[in-house]
N, C-alpha and C. Protein backbone atom coordinates (compact mmCIF):
# COMPACT_ATOMS: atom_id res chain seq x y z
N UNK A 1 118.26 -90.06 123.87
CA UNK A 1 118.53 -91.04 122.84
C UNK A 1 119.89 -91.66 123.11
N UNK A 2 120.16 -93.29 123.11
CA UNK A 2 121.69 -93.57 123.84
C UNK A 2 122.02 -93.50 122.20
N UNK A 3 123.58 -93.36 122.71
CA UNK A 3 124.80 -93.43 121.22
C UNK A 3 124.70 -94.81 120.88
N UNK A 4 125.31 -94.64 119.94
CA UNK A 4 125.41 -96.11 119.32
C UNK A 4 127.29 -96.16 119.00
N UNK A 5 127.71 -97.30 119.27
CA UNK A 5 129.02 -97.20 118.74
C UNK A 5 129.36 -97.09 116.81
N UNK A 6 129.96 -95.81 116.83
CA UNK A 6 130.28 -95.96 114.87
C UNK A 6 130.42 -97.57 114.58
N UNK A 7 130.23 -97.95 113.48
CA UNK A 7 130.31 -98.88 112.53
C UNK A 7 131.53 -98.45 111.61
N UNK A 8 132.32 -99.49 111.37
CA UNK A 8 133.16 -99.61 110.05
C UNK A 8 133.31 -100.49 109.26
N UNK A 9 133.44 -100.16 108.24
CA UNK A 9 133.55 -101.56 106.81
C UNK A 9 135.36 -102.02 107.08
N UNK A 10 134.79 -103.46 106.37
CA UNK A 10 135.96 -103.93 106.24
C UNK A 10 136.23 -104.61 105.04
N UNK A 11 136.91 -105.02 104.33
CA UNK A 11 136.72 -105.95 102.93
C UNK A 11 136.71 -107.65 102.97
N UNK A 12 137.03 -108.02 104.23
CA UNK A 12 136.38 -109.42 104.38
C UNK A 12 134.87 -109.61 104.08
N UNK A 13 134.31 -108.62 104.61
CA UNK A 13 132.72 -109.19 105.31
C UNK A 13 131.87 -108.10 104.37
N UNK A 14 130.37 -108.54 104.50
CA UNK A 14 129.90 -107.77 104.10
C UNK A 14 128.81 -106.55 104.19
N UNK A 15 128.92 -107.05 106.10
CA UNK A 15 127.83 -106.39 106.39
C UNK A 15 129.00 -105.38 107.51
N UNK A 16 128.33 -103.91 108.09
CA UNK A 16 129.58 -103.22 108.75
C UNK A 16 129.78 -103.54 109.82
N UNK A 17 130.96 -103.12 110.56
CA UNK A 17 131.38 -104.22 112.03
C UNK A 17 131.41 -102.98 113.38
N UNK A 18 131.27 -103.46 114.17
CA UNK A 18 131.46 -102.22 115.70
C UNK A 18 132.32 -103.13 116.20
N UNK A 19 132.77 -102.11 116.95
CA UNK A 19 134.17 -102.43 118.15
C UNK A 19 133.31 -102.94 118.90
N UNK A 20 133.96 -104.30 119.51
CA UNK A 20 133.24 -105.52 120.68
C UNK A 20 134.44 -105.28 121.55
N UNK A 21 134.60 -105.72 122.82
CA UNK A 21 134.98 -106.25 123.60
C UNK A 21 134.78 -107.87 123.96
N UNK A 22 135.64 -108.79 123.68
CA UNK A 22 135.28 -110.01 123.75
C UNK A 22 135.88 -110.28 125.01
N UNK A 23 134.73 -111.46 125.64
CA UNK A 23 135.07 -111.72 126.88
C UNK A 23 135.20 -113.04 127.03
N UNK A 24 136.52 -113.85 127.42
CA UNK A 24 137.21 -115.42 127.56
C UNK A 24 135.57 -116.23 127.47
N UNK A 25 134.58 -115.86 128.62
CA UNK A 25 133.53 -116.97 128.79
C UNK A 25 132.44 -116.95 127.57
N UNK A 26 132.47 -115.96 126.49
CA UNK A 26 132.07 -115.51 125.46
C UNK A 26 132.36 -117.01 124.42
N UNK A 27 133.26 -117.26 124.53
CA UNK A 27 134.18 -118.61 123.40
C UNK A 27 133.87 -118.22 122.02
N UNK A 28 134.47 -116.98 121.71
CA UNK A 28 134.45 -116.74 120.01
C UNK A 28 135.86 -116.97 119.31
N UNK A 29 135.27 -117.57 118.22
CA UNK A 29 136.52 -117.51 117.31
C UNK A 29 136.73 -116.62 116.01
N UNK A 30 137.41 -115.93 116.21
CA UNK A 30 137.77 -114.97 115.33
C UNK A 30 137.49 -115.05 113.54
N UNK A 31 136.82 -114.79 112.98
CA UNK A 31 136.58 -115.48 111.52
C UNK A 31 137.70 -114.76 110.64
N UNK A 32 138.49 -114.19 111.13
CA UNK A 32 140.42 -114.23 110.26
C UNK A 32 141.09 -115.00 110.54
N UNK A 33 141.58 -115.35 111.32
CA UNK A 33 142.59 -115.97 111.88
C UNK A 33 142.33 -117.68 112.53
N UNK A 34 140.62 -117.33 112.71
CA UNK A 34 140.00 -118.87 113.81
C UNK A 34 140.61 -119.40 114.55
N UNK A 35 141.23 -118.65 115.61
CA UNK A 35 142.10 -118.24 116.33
C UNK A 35 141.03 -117.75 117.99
N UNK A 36 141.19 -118.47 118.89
CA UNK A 36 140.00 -117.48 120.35
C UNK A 36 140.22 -116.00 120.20
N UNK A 37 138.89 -116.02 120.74
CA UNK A 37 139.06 -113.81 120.47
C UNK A 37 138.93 -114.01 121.81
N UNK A 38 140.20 -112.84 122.40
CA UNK A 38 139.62 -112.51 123.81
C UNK A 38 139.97 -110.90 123.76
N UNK A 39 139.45 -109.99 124.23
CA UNK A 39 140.09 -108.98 124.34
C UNK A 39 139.46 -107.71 123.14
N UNK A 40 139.95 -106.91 122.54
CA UNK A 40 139.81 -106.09 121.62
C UNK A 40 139.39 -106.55 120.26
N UNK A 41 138.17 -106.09 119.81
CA UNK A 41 137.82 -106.91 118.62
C UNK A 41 136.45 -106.21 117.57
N UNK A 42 136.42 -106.81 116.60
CA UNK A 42 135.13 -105.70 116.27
C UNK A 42 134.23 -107.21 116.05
N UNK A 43 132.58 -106.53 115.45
CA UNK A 43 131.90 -107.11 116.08
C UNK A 43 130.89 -107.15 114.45
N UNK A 44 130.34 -108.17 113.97
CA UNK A 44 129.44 -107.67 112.65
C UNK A 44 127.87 -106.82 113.23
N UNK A 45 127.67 -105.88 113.03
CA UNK A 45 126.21 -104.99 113.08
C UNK A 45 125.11 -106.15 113.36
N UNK A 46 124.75 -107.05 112.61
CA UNK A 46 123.85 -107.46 111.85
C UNK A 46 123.83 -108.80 113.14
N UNK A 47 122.22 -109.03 114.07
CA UNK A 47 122.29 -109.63 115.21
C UNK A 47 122.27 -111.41 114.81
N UNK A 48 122.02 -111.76 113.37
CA UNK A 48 121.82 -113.09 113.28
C UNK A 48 123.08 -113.34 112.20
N UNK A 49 124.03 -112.85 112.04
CA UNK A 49 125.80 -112.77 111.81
C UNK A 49 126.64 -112.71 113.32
N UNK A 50 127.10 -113.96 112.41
CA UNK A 50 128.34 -114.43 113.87
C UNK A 50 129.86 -113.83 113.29
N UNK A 51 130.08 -112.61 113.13
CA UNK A 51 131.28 -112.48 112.60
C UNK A 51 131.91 -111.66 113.52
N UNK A 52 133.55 -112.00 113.55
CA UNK A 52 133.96 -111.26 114.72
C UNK A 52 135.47 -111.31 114.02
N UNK A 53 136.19 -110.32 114.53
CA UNK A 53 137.67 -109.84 114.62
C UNK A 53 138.56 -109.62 115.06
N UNK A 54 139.64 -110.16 115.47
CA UNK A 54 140.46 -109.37 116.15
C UNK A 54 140.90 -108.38 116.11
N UNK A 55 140.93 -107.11 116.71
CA UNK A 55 141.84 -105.83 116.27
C UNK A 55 142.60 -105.75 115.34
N UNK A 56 143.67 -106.92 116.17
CA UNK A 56 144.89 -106.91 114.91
C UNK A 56 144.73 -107.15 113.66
N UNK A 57 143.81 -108.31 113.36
CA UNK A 57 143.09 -109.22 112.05
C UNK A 57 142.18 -107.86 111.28
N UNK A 58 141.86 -106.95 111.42
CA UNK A 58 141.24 -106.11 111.03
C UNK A 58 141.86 -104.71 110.66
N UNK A 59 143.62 -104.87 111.41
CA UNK A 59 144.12 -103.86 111.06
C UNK A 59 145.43 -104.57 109.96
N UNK A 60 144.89 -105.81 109.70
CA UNK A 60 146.27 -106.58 108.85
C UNK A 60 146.10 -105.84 107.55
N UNK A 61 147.50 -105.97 106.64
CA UNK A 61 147.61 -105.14 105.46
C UNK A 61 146.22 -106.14 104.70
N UNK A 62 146.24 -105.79 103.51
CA UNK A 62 144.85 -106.99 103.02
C UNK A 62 145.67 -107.75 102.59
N UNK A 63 146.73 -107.51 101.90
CA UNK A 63 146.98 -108.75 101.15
C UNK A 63 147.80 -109.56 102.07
N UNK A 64 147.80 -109.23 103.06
CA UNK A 64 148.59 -110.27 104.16
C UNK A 64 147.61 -110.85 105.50
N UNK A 65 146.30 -110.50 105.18
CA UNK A 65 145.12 -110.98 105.83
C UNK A 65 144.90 -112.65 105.96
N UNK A 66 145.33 -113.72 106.78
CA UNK A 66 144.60 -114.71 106.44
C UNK A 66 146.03 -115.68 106.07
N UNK A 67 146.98 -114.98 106.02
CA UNK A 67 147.50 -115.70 105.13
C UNK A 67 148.87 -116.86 106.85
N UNK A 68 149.19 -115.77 107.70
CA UNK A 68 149.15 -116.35 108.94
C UNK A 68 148.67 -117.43 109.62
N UNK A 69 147.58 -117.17 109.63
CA UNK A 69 146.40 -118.38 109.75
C UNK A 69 146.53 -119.54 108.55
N UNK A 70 146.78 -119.26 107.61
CA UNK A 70 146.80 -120.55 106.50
C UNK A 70 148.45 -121.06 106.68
N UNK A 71 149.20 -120.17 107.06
CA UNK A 71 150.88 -120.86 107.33
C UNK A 71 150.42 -122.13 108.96
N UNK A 72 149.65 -121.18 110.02
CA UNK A 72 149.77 -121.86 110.72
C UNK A 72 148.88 -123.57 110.74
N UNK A 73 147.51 -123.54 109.90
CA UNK A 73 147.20 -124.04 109.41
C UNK A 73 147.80 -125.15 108.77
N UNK A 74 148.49 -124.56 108.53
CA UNK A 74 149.65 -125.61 107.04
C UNK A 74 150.48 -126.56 107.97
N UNK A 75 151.08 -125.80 109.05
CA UNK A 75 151.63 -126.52 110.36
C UNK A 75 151.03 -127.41 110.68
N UNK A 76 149.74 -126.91 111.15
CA UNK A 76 149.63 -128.11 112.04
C UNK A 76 149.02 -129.48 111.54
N UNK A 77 148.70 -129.34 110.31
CA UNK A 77 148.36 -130.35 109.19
C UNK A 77 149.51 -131.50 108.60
N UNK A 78 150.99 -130.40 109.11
CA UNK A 78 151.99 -131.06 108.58
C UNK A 78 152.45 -131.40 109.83
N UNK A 79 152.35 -131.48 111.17
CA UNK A 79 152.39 -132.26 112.79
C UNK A 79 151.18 -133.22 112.60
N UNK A 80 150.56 -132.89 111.78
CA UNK A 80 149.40 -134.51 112.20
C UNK A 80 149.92 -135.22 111.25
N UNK A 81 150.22 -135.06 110.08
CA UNK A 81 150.59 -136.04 109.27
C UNK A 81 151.81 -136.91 109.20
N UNK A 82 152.56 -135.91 110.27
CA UNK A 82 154.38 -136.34 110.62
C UNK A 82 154.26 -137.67 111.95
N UNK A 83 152.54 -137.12 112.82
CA UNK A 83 152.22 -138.11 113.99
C UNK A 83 151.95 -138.89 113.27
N UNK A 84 150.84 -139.05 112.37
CA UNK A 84 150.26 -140.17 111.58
C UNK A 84 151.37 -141.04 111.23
N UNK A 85 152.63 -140.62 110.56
CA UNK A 85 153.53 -141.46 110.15
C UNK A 85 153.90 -142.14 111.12
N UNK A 86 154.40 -141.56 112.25
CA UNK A 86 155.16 -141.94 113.38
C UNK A 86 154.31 -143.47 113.91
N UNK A 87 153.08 -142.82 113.75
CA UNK A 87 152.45 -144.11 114.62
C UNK A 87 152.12 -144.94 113.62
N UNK A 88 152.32 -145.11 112.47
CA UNK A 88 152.17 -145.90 110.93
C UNK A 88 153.42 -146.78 111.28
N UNK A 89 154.33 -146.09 111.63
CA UNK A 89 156.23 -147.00 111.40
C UNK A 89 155.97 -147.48 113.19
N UNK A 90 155.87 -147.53 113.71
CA UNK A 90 155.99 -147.87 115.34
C UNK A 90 154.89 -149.29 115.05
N UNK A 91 153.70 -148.95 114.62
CA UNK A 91 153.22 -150.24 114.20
C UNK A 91 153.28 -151.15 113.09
N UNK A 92 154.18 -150.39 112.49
CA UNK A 92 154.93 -151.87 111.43
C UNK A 92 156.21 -152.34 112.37
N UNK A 93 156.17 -151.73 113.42
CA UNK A 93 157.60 -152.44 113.54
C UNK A 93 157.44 -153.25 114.89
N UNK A 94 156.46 -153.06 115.63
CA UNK A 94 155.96 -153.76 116.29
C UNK A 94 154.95 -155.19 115.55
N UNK A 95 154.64 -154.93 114.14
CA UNK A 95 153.86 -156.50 113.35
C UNK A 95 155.26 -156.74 113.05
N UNK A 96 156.14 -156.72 113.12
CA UNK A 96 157.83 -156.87 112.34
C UNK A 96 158.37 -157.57 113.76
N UNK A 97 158.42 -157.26 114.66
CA UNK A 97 158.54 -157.86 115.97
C UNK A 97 157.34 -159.46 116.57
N UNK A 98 156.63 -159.04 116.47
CA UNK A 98 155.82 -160.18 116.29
C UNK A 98 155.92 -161.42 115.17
N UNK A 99 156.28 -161.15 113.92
CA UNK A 99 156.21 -162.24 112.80
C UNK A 99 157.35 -162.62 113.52
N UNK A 100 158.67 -161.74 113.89
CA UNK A 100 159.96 -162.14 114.28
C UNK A 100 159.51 -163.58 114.86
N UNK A 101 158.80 -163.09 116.55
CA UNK A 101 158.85 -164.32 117.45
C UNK A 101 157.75 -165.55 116.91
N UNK A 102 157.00 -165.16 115.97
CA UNK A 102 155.89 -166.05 115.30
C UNK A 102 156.96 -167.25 114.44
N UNK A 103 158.10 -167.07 114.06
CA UNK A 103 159.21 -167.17 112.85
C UNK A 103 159.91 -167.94 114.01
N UNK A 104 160.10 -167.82 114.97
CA UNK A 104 160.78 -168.28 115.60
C UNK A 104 160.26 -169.38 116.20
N UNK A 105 159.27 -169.49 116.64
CA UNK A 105 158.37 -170.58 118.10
C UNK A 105 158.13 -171.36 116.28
N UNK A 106 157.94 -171.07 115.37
CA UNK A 106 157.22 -172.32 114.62
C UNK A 106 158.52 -173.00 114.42
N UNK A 107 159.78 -172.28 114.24
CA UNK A 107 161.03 -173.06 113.44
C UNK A 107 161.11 -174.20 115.23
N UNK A 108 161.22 -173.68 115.91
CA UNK A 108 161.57 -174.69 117.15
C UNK A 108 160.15 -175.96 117.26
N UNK A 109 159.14 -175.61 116.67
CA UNK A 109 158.56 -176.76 116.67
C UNK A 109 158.59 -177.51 115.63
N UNK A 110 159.07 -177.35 114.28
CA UNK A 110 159.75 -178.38 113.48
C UNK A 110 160.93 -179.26 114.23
């Protein structure tokens, strides 16, 4: 009869998880962190559940679970919105450059 690897609960999920080995050509993303899993990880039991872990993400305190991921999250939401601006003011100031020479070629043809 082969072994089976133990199962353990976790309080994210709801079904129990086994230790995986994730492998780079695998392309999972971690459902704590959504973050690439490569390496050490657990795995959900259940074959039509896509849930997966990182070690670390599974050994986080709980109440500090997730919350990494939502700082970094928060980042990079606040780099797109800082680009968004950037390229918001670069093209007002390039229509600001244009009316310039538009302002100009009409006054010389009066």
């Amino acid at each position: 009869m082969a072994s089976r690897k133990p199962s353990v609960r976790h309080p994210s999920h709801n079904h129990p998880l086994r230790g995986h080995k994730a492998l780079a050509e695998e392309e999972i993303i971690c459902s704590g962190c959504e973050l690439d899993l490569i390496g050490a990880a657990f795995k959900c039991t259940k074959s039509e559940c896509d849930y997966f872990l990182h070690k670390s993400c599974f050994e986080l305190p709980r109440g500090g679970r997730g919350s990494a991921a939502s700082e970094l999250a928060a980042m990079l939401e606040a780099q797109r919105e800082m680009e968004r601006m950037q390229i918001e003011l670069h093209m007002e100031m390039q229509r600001a450059k244009i009316a310039k020479k538009a302002r100009k070629a009409c006054l010389k043809l009066i």
